[in-house]
C-alpha atoms as a PDB file:
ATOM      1  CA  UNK A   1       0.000   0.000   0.000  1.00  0.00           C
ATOM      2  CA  UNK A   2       2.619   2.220   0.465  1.00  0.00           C
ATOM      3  CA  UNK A   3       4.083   1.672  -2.266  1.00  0.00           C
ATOM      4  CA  UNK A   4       1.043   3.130  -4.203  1.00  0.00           C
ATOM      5  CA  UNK A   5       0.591   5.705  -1.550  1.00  0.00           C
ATOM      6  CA  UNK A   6       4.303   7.088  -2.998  1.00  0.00           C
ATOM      7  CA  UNK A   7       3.439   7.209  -6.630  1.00  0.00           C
ATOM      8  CA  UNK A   8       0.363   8.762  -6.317  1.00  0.00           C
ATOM      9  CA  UNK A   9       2.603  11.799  -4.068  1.00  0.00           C
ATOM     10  CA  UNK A  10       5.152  11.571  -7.273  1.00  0.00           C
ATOM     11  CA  UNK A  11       2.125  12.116 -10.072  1.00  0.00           C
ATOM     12  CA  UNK A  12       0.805  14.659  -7.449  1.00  0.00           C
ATOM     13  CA  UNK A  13       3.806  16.471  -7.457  1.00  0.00           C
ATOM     14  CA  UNK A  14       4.433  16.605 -11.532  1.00  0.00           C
ATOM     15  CA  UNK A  15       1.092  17.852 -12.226  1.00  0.00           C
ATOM     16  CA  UNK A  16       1.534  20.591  -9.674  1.00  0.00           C
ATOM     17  CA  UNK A  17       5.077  21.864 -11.713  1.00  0.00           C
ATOM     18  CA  UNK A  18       3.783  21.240 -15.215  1.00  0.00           C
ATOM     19  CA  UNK A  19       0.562  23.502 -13.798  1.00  0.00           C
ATOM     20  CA  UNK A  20       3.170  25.839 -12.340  1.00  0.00           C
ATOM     21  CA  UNK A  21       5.093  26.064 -15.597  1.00  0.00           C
ATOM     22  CA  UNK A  22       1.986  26.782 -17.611  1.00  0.00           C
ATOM     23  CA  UNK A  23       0.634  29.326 -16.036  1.00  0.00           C
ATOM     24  CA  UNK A  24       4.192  31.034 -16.082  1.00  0.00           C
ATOM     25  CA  UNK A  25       4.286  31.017 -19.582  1.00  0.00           C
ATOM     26  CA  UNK A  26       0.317  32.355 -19.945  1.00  0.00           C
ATOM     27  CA  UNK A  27       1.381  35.676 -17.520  1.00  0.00           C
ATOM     28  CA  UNK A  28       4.652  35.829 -19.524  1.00  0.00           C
ATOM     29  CA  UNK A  29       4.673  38.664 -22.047  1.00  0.00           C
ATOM     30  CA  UNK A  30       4.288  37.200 -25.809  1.00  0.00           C
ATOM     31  CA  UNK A  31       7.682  38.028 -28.083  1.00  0.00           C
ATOM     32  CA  UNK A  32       6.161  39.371 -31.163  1.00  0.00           C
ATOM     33  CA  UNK A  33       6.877  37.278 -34.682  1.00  0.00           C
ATOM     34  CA  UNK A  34      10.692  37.716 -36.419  1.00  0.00           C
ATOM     35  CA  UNK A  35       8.737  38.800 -39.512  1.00  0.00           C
ATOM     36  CA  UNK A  36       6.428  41.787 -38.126  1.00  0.00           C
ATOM     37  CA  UNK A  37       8.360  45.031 -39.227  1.00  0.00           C
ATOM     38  CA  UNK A  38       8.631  47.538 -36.469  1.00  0.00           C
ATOM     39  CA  UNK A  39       5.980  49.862 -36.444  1.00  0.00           C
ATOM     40  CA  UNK A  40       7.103  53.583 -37.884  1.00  0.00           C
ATOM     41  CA  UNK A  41       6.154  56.821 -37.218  1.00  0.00           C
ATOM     42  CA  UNK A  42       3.875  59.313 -39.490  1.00  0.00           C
ATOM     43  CA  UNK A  43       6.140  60.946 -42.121  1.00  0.00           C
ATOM     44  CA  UNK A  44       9.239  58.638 -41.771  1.00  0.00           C
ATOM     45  CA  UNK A  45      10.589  57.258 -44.990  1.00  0.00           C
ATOM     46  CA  UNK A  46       8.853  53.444 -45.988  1.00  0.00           C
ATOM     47  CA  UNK A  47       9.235  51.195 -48.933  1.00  0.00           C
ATOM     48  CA  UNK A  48       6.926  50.381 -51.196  1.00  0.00           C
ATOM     49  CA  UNK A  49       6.943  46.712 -52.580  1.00  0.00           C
ATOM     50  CA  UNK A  50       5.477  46.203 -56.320  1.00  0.00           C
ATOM     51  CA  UNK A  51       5.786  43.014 -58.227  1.00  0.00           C
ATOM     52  CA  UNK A  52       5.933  44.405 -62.194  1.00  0.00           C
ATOM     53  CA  UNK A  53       3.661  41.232 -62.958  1.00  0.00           C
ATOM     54  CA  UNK A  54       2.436  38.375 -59.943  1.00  0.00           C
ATOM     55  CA  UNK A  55       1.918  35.808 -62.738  1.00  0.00           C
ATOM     56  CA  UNK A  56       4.266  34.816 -65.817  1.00  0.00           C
ATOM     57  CA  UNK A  57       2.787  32.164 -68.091  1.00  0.00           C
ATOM     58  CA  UNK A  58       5.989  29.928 -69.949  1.00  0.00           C
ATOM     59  CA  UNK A  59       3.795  28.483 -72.655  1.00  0.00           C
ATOM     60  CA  UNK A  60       4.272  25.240 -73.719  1.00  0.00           C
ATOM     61  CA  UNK A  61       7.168  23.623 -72.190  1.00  0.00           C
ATOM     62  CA  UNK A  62       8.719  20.384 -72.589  1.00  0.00           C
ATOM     63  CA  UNK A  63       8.787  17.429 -69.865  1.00  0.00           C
ATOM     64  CA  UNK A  64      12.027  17.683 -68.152  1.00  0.00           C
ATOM     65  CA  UNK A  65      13.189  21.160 -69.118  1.00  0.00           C
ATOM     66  CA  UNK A  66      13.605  23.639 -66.464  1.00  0.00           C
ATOM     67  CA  UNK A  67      11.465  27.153 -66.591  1.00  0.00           C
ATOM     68  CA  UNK A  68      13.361  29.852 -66.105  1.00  0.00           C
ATOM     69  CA  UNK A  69      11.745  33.111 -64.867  1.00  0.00           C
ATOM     70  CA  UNK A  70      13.064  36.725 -63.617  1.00  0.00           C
ATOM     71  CA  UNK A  71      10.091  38.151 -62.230  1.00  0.00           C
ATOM     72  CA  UNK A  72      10.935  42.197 -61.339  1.00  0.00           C
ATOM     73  CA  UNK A  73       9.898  43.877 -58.093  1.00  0.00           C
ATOM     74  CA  UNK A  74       9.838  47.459 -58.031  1.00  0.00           C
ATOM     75  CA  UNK A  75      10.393  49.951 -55.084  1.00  0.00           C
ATOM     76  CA  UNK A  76       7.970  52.694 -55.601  1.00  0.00           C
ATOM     77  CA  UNK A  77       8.845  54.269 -51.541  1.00  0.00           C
ATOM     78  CA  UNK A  78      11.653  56.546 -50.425  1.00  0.00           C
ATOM     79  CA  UNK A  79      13.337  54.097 -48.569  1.00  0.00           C
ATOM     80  CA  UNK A  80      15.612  50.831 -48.951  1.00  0.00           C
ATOM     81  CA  UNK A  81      13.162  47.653 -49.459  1.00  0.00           C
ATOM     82  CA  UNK A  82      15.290  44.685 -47.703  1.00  0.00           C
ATOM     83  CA  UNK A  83      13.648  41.185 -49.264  1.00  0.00           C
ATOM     84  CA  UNK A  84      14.538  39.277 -46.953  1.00  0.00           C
ATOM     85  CA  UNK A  85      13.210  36.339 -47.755  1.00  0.00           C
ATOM     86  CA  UNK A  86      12.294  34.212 -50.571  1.00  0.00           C
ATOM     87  CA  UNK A  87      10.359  30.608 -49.963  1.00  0.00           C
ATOM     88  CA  UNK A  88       9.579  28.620 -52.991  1.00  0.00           C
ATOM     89  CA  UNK A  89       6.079  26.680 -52.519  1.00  0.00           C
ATOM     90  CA  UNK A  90       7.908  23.078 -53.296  1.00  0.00           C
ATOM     91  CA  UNK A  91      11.100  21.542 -53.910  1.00  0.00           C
ATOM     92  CA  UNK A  92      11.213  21.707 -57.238  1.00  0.00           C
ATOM     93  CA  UNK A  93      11.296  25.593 -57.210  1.00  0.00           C
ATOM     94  CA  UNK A  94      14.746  26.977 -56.685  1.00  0.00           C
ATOM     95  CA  UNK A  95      14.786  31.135 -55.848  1.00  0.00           C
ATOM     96  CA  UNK A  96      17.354  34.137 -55.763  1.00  0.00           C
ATOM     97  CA  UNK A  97      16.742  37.331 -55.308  1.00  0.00           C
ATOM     98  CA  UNK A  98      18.087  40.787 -54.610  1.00  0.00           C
ATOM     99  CA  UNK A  99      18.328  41.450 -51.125  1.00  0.00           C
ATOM    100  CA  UNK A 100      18.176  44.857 -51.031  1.00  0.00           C
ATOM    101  CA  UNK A 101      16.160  47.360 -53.817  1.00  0.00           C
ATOM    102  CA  UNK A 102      17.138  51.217 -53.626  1.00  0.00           C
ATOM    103  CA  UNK A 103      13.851  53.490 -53.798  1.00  0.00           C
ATOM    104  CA  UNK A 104      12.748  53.846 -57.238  1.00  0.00           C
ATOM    105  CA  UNK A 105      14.706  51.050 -58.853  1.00  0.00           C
ATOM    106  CA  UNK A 106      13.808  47.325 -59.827  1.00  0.00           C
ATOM    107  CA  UNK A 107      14.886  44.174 -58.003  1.00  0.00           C
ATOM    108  CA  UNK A 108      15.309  40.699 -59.685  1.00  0.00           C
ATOM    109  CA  UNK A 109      13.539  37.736 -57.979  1.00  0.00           C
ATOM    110  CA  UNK A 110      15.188  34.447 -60.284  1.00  0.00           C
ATOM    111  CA  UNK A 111      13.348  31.700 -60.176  1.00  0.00           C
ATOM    112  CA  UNK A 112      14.134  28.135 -61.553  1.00  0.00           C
ATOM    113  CA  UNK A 113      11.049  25.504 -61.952  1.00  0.00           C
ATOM    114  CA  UNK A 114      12.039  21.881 -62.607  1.00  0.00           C
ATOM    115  CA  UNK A 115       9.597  20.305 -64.664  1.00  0.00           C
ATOM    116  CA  UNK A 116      10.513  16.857 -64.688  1.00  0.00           C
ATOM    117  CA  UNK A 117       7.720  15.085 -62.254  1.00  0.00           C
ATOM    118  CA  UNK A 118       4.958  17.082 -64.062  1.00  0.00           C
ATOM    119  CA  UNK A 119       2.444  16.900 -67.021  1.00  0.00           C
ATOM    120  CA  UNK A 120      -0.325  19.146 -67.605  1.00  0.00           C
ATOM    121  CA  UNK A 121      -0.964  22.241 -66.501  1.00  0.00           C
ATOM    122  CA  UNK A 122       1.184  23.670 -63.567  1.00  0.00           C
ATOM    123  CA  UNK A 123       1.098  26.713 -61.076  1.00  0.00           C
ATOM    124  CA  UNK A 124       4.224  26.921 -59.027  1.00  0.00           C
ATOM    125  CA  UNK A 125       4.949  30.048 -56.715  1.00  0.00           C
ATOM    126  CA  UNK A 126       7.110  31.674 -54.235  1.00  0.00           C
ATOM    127  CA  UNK A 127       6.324  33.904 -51.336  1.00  0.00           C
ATOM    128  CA  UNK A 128       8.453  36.866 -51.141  1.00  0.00           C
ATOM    129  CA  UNK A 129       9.000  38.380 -47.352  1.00  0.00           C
ATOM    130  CA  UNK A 130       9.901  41.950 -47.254  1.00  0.00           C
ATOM    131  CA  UNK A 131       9.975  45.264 -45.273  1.00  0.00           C
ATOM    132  CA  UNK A 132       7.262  46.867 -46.558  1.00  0.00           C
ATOM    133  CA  UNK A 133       5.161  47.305 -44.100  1.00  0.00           C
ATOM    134  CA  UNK A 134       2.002  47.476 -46.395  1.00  0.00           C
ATOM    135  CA  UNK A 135       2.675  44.491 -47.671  1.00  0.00           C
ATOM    136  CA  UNK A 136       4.800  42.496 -46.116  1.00  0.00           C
ATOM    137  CA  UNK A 137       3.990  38.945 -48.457  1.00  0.00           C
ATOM    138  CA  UNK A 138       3.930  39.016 -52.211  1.00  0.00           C
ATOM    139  CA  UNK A 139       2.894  36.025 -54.282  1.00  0.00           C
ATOM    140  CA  UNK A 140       4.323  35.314 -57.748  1.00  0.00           C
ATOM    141  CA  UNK A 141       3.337  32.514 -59.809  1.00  0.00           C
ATOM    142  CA  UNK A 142       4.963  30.362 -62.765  1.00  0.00           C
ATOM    143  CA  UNK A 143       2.645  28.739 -65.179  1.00  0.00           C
ATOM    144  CA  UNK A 144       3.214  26.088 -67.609  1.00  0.00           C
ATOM    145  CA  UNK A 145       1.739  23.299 -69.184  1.00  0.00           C
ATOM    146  CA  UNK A 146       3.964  20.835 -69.283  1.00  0.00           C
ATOM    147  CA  UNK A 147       3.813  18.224 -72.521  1.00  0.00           C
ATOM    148  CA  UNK A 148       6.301  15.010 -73.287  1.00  0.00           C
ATOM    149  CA  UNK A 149       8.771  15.745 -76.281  1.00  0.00           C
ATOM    150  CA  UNK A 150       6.947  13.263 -77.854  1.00  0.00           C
ATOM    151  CA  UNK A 151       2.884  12.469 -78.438  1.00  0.00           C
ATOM    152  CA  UNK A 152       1.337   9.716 -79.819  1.00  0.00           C
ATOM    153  CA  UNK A 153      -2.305   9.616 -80.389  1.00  0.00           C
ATOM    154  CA  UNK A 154      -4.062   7.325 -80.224  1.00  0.00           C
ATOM    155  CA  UNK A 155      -2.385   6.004 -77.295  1.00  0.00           C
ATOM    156  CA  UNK A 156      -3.605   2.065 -78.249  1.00  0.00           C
ATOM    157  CA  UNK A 157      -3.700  -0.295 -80.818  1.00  0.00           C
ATOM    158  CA  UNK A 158      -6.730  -2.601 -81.686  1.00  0.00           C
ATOM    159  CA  UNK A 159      -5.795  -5.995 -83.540  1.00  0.00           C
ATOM    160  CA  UNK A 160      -8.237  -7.837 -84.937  1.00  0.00           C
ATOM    161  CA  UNK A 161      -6.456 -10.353 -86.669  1.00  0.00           C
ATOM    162  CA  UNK A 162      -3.793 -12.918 -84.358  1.00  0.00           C
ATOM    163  CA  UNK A 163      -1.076 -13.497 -86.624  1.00  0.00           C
ATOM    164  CA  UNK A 164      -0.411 -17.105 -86.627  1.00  0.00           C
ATOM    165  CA  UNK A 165      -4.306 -18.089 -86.229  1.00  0.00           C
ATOM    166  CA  UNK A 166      -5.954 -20.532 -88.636  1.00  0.00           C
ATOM    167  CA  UNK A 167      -8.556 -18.673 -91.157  1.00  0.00           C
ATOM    168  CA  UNK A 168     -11.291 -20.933 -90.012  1.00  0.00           C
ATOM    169  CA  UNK A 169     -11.301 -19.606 -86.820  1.00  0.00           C
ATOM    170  CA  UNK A 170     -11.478 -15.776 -87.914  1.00  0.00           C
ATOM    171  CA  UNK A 171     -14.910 -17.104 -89.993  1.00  0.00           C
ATOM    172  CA  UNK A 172     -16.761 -18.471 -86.555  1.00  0.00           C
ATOM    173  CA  UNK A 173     -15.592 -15.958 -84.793  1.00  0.00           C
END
């Protein structure tokens, strides 16, 4: 019995800190996101993030071959826009970018889109992070539709006749 008596003191005793460590972190101030750009006052210089197109359509584009895209981003504020960060939607979207556009001038965002586990029509995007405080996420978007080097239609062949099979046997059938 006592035996019992001392694991039910032990349980007792871990619910009571894991309690005592949740309700620390609940009064505990929360550390705002990485991402959030400080807030700025009225009148101070801010960038001004503008993709020159969100959406580039490649055409036709053959199974395998890798689309290759500059899409342009465009500081229209009076201050520095830092990109910092680029994150391609899936792994076979490689990005690179210029990290920092001067107000005014155009920024490259390169994108590279590896086509060789598709067919059909794709959409692949990145999200671009940035200092703008207006808008901190932009979207761009690749699209394709992706077709093998080679087609043949009709994709099957009917034969009516077995080679090798007696001609009676064509007749009853």
């Amino acid at each position: 019995m006592k035996k019992s008596h001392g694991k039910l003191v032990i349980l007792a005793l871990g619910l009571a800190l894991l309690a005592g460590s949740i309700a620390a972190q609940a009064s505990s101030p929360a550390a705002a996101p990485a991402s959030t750009p400080a807030p700025t006052a009225p009148g101070a210089k801010k960038p001004k993030a503008v993709p020159v197109e969100a959406v580039s359509d490649a055409g036709q584009v053959a199974k395998g071959e890798k689309i290759v895209h500059d899409f342009e981003l465009r500081n229209d504020g009076d201050a520095p826009l830092q990109v910092t960060d680029v994150r391609p939607a899936c792994g076979c979207t490689v990005a690179s970018y210029d990290k920092t556009i001067a107000p005014g001038k155009t920024g490259k965002i390169h994108i590279v889109v590896d086509t060789v586990n598709f067919s059909g029509p794709v959409n692949k995007g990145v999200t671009v992070y940035t200092n703008d405080a207006a808008n901190p996420q932009i979207e761009l978007t690749v699209q394709a539709k992706i077709e093998p080097y080679i087609a043949i239609k009709p994709g099957y062949a009917r034969y009516m006749v077995v080679r090798g099979e007696a001609k009676e046997d064509q007749a009853a059938a």
